[in-house]
C-alpha atoms as a PDB file:
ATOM      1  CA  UNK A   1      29.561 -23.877-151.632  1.00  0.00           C
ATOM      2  CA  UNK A   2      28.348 -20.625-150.614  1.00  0.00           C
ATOM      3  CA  UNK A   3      28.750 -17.933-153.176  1.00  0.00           C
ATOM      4  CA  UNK A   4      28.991 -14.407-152.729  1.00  0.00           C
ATOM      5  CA  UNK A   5      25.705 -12.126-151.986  1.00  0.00           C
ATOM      6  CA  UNK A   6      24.266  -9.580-154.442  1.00  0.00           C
ATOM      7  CA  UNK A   7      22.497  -6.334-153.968  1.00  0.00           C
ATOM      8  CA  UNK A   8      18.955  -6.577-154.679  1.00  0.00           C
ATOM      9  CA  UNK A   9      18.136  -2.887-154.997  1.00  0.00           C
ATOM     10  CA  UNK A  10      14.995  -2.110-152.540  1.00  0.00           C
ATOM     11  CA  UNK A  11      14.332  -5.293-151.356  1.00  0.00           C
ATOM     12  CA  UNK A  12      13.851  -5.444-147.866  1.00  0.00           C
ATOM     13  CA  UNK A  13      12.222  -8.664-145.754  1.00  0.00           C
ATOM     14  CA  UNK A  14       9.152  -9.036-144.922  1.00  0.00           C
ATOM     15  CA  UNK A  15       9.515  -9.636-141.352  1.00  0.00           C
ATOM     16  CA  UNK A  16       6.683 -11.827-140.829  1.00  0.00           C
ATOM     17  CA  UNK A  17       9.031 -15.506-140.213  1.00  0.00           C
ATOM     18  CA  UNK A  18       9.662 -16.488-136.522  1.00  0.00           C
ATOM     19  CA  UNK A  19       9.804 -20.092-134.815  1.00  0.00           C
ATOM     20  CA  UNK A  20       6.527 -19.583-133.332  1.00  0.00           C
ATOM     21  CA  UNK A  21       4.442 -18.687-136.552  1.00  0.00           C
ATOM     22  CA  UNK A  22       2.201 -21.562-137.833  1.00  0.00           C
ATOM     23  CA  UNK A  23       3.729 -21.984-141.063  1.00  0.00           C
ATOM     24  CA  UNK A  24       7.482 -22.109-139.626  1.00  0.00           C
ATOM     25  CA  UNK A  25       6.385 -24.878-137.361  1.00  0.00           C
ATOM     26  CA  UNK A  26       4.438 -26.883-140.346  1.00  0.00           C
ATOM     27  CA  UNK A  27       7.635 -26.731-142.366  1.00  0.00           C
ATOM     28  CA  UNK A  28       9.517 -28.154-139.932  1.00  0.00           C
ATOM     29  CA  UNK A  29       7.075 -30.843-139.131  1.00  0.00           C
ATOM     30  CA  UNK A  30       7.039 -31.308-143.591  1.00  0.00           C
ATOM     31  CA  UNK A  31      10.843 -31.957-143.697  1.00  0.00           C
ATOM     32  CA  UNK A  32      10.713 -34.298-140.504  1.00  0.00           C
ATOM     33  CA  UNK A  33      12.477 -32.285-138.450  1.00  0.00           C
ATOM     34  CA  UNK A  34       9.717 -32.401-134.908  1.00  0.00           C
ATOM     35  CA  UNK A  35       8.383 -35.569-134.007  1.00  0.00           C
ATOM     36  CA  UNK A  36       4.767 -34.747-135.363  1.00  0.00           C
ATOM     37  CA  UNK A  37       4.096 -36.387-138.542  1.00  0.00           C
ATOM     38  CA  UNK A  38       2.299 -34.891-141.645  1.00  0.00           C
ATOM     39  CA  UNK A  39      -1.440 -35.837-141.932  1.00  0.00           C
ATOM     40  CA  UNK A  40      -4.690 -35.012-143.290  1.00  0.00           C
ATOM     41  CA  UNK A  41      -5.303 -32.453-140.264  1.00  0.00           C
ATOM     42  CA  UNK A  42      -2.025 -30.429-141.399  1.00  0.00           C
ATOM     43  CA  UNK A  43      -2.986 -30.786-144.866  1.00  0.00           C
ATOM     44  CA  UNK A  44      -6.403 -29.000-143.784  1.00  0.00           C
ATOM     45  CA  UNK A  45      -4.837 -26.586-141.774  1.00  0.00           C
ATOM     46  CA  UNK A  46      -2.268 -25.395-144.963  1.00  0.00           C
ATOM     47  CA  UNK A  47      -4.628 -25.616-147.663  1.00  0.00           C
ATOM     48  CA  UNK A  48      -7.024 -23.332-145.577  1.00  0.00           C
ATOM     49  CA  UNK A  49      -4.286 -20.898-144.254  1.00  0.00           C
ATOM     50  CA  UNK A  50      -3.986 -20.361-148.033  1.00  0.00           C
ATOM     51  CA  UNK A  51      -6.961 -20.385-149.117  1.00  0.00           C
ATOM     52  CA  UNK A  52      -7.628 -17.647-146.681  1.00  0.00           C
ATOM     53  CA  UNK A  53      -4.642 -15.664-148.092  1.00  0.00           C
ATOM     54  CA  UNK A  54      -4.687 -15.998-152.026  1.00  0.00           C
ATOM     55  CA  UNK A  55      -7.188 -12.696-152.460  1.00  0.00           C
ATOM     56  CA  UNK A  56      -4.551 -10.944-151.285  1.00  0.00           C
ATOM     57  CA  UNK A  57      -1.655 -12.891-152.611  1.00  0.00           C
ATOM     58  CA  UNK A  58      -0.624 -10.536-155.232  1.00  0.00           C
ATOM     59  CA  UNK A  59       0.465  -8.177-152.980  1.00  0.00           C
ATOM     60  CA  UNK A  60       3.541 -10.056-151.810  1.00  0.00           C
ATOM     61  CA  UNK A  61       4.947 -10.238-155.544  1.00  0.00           C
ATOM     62  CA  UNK A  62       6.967  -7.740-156.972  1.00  0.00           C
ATOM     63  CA  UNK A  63      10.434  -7.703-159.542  1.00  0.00           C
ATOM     64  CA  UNK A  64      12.695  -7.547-155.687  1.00  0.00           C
ATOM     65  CA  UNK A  65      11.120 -11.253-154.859  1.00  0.00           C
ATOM     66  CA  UNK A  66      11.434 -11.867-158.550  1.00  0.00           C
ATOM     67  CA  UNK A  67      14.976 -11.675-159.029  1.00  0.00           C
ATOM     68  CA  UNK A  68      16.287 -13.541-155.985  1.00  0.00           C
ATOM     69  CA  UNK A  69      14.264 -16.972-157.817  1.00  0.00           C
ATOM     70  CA  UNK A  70      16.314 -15.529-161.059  1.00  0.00           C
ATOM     71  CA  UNK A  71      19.576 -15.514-159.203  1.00  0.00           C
ATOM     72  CA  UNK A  72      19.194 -18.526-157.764  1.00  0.00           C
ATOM     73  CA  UNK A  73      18.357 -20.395-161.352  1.00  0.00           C
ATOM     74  CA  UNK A  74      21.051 -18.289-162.358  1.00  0.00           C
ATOM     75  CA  UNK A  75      24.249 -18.620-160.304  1.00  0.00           C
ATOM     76  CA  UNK A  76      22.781 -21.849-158.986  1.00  0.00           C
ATOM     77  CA  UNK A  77      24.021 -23.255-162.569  1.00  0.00           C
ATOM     78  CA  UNK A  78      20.537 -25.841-163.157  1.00  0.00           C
ATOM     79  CA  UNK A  79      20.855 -27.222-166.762  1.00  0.00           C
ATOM     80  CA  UNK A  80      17.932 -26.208-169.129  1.00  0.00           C
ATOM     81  CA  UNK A  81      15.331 -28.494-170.406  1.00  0.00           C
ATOM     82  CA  UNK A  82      13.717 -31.222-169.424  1.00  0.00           C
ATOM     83  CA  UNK A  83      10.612 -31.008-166.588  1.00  0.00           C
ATOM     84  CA  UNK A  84      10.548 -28.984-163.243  1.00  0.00           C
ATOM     85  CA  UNK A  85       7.766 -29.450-160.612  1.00  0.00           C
ATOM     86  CA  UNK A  86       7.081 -26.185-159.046  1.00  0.00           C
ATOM     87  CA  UNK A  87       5.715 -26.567-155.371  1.00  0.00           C
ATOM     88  CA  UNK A  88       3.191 -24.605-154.090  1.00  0.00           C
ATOM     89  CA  UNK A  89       2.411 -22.834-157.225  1.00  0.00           C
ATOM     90  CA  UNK A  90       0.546 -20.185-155.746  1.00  0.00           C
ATOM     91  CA  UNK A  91      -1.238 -17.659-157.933  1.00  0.00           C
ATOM     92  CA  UNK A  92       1.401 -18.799-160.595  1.00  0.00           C
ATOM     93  CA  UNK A  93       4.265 -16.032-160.313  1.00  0.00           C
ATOM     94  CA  UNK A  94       6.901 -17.974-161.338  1.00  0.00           C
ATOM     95  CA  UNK A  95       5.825 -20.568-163.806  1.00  0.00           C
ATOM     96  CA  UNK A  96       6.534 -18.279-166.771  1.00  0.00           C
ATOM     97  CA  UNK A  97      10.402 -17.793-165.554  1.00  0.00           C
ATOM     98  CA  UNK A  98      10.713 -21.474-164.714  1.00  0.00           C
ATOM     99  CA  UNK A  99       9.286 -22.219-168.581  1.00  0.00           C
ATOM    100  CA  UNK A 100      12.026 -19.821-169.900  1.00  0.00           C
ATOM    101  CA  UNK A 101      14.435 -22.552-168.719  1.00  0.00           C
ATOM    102  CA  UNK A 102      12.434 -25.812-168.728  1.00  0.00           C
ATOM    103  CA  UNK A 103      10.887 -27.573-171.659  1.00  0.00           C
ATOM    104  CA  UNK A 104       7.610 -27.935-169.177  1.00  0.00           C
ATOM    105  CA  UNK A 105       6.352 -27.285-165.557  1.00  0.00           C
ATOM    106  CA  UNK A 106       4.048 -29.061-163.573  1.00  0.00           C
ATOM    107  CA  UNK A 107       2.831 -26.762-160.927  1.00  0.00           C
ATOM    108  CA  UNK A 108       1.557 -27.825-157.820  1.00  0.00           C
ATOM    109  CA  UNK A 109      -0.734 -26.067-155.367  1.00  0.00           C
ATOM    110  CA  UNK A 110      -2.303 -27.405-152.277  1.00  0.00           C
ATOM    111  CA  UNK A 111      -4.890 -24.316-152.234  1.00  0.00           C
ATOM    112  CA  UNK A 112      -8.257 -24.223-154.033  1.00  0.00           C
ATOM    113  CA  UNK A 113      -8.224 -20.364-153.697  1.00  0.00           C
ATOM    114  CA  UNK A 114      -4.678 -19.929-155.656  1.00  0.00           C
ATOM    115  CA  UNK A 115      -5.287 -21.976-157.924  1.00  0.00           C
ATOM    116  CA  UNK A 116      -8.320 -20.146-159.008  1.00  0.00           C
ATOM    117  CA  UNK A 117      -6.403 -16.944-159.319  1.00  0.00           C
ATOM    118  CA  UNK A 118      -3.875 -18.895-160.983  1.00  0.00           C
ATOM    119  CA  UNK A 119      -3.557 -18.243-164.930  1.00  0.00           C
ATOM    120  CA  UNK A 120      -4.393 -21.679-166.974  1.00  0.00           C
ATOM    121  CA  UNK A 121      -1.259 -22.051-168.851  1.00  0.00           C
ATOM    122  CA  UNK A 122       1.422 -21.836-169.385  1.00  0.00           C
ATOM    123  CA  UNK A 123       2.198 -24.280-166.774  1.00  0.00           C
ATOM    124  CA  UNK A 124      -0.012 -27.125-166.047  1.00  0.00           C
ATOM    125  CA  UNK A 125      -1.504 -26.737-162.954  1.00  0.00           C
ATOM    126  CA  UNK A 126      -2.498 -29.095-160.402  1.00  0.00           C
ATOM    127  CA  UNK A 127      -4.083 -29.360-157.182  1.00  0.00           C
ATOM    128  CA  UNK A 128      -1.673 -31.191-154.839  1.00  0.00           C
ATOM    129  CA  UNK A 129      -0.199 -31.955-152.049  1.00  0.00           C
ATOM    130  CA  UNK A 130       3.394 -32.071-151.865  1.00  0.00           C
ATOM    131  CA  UNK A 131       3.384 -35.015-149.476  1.00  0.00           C
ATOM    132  CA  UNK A 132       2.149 -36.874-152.289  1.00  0.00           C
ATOM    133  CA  UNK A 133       3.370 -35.737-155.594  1.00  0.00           C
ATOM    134  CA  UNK A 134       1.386 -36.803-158.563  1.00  0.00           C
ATOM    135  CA  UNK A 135       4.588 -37.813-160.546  1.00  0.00           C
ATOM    136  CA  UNK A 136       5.952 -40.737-161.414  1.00  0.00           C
ATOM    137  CA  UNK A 137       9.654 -42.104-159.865  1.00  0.00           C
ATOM    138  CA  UNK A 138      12.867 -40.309-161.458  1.00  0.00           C
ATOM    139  CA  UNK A 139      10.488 -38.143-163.842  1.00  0.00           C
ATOM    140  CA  UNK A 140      11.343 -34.750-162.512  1.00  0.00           C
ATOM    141  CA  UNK A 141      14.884 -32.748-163.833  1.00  0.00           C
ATOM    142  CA  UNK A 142      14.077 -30.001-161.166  1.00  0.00           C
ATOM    143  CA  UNK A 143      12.124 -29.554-157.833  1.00  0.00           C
ATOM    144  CA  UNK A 144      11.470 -25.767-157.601  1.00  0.00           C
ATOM    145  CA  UNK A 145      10.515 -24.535-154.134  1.00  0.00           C
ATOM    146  CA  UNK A 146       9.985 -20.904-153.732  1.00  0.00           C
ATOM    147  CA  UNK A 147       8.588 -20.462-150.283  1.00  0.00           C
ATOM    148  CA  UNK A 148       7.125 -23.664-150.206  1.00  0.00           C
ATOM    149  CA  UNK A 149       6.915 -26.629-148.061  1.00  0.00           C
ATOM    150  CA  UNK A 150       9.971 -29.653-148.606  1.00  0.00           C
ATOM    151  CA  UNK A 151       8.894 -32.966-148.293  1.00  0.00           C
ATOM    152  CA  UNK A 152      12.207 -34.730-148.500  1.00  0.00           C
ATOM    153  CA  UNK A 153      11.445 -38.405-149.378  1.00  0.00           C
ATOM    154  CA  UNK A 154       9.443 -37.511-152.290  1.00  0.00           C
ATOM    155  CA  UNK A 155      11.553 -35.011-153.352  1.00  0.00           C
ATOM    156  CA  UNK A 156      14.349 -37.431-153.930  1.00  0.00           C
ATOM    157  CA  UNK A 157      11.719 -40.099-155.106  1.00  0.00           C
ATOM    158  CA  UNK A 158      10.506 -37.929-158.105  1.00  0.00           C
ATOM    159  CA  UNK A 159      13.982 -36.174-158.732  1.00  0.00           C
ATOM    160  CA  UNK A 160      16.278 -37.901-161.859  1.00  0.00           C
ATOM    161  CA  UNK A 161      19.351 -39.291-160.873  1.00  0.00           C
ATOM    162  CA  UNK A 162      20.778 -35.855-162.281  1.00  0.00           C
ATOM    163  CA  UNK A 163      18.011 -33.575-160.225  1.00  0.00           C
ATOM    164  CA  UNK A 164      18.053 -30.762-158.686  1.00  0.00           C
ATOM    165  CA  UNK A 165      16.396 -28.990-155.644  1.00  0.00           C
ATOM    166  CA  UNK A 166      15.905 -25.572-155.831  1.00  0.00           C
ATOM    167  CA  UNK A 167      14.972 -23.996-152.622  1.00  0.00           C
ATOM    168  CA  UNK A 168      14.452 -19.738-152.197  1.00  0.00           C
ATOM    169  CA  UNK A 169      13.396 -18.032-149.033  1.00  0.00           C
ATOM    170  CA  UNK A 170      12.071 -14.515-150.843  1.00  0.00           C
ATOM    171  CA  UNK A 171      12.747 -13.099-146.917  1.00  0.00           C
ATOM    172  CA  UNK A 172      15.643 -15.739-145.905  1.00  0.00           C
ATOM    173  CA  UNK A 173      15.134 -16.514-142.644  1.00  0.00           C
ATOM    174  CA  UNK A 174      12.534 -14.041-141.970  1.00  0.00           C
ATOM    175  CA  UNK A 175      10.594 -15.896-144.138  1.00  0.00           C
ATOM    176  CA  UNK A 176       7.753 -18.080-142.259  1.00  0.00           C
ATOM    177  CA  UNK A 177       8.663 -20.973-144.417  1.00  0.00           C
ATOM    178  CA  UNK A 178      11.827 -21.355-144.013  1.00  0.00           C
ATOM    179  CA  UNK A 179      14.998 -23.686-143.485  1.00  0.00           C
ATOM    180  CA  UNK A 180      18.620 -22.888-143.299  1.00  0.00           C
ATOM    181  CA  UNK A 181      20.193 -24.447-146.876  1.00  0.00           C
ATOM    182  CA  UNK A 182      22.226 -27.043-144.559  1.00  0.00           C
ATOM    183  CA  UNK A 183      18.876 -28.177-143.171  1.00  0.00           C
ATOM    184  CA  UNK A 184      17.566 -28.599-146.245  1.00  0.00           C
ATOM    185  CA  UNK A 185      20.520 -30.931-147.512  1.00  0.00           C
ATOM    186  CA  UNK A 186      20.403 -32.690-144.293  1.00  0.00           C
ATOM    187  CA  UNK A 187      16.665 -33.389-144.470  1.00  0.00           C
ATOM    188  CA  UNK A 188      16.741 -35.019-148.108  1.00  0.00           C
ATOM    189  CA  UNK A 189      18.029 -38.758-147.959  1.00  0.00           C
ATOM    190  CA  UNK A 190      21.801 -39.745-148.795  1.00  0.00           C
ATOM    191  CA  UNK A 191      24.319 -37.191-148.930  1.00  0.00           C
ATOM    192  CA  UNK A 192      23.875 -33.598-151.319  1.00  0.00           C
ATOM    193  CA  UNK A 193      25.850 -30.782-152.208  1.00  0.00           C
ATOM    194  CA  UNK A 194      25.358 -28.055-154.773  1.00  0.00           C
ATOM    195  CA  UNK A 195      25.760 -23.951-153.802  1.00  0.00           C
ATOM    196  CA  UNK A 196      23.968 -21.498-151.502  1.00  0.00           C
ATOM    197  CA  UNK A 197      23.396 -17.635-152.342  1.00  0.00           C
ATOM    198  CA  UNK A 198      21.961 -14.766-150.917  1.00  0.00           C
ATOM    199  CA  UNK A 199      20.256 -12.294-152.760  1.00  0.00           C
ATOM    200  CA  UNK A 200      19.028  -9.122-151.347  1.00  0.00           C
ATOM    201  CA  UNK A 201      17.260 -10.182-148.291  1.00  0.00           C
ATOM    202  CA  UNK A 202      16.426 -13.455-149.647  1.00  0.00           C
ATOM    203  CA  UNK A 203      18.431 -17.031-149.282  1.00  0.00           C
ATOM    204  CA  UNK A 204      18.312 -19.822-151.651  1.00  0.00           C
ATOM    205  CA  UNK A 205      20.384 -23.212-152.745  1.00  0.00           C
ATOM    206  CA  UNK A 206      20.220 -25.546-155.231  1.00  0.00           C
ATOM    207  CA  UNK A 207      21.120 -28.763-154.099  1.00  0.00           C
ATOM    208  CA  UNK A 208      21.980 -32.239-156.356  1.00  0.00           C
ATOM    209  CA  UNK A 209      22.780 -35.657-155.229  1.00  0.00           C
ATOM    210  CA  UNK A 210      26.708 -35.939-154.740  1.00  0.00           C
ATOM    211  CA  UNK A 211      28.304 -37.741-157.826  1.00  0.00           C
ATOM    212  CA  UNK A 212      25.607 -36.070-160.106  1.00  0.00           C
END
């Protein structure tokens, strides 16, 4: 269901998302949409794009970027409580928003260099990556992924039978990673629906397993 857009007052993309830029093309390769798998040598190549980045990270967060995750929790109608992963951390803007609606968050970074700018609490933080997630089957209420790579099989493996995906593009689809919210329920395995926003510049949808 696609719901109406909202203003997002002086929020503008960032303009740095094509098909050609490295990260566009790894999160494409993530949700299994090229025929390159993920390996160690992508994991290497992420973690040290990142790494490379997170000195400077705090530049690219402001209240704009901020309120398009909020809308998306929001109008995206995820029930409270319970535990959300939250998938590729980063320098940790979010995890105090996502802990104002879940009783914990596990967040998950596959760069050294973030999580070292990264605040210690109050989200447990974890270096990860998101091809493997260090979480047990069923265990997760919410996936969060705010520009951030989708793995889809594990996604569904660690999600509760009542789950949901969260997935916001702070730029939509100028964002470098980025995928189209029908891509993303067409990537995960067995049939989803949920509902798809736009806020300011930035897309998002959160997704659930149909039935749930």
């Amino acid at each position: 269901m696609e719901l109406d857009a909202v203003e997002v007052a002086g929020h503008q993309a960032g303009g740095l998302g094509h098909d050609g830029h490295p990260m566009r093309v790894m999160t494409r390769r993530a949700a299994g949409l090229t025929g390159d798998p993920w390996d160690d040598a992508a994991r290497r190549e992420v973690a040290a794009y990142f790494d490379a980045l997170a000195p400077e990270w705090h530049t690219r967060i402001s209240p704009e970027r901020t309120a398009i995750v909020v809308d998306a929790l929001t109008r995206g109608r995820l029930p409270s409580g319970g535990l959300a992963l939250e998938v590729g951390s980063g320098i940790g803007a979010y995890s105090t928003l996502l802990l104002e609606r879940f009783d914990d968050v596990l967040s998950l970074e596959i760069a050294v260099e973030m999580l070292r700018l990264a605040p210690a609490g109050p989200a447990h933080r974890v270096l990860a990556d998101a091809a493997q997630l260090p979480v047990v089957d069923g265990a997760a209420d919410a996936v969060v992924l705010v520009n951030a790579f989708l793995f889809p099989a594990e996604v569904d493996r660690v999600l509760g039978p009542a789950g949901r995906v969260v997935w916001v593009n702070s730029s939509g689809d100028q964002t470098p990673i980025h995928l189209r919210s029908s891509e993303v329920a067409a990537a995960l395995p067995g049939p989803w629906c949920g509902a798809a926003g736009r806020a300011g510049a930035g897309t998002w949808c959160v997704l659930h397993r149909e039935g749930a």
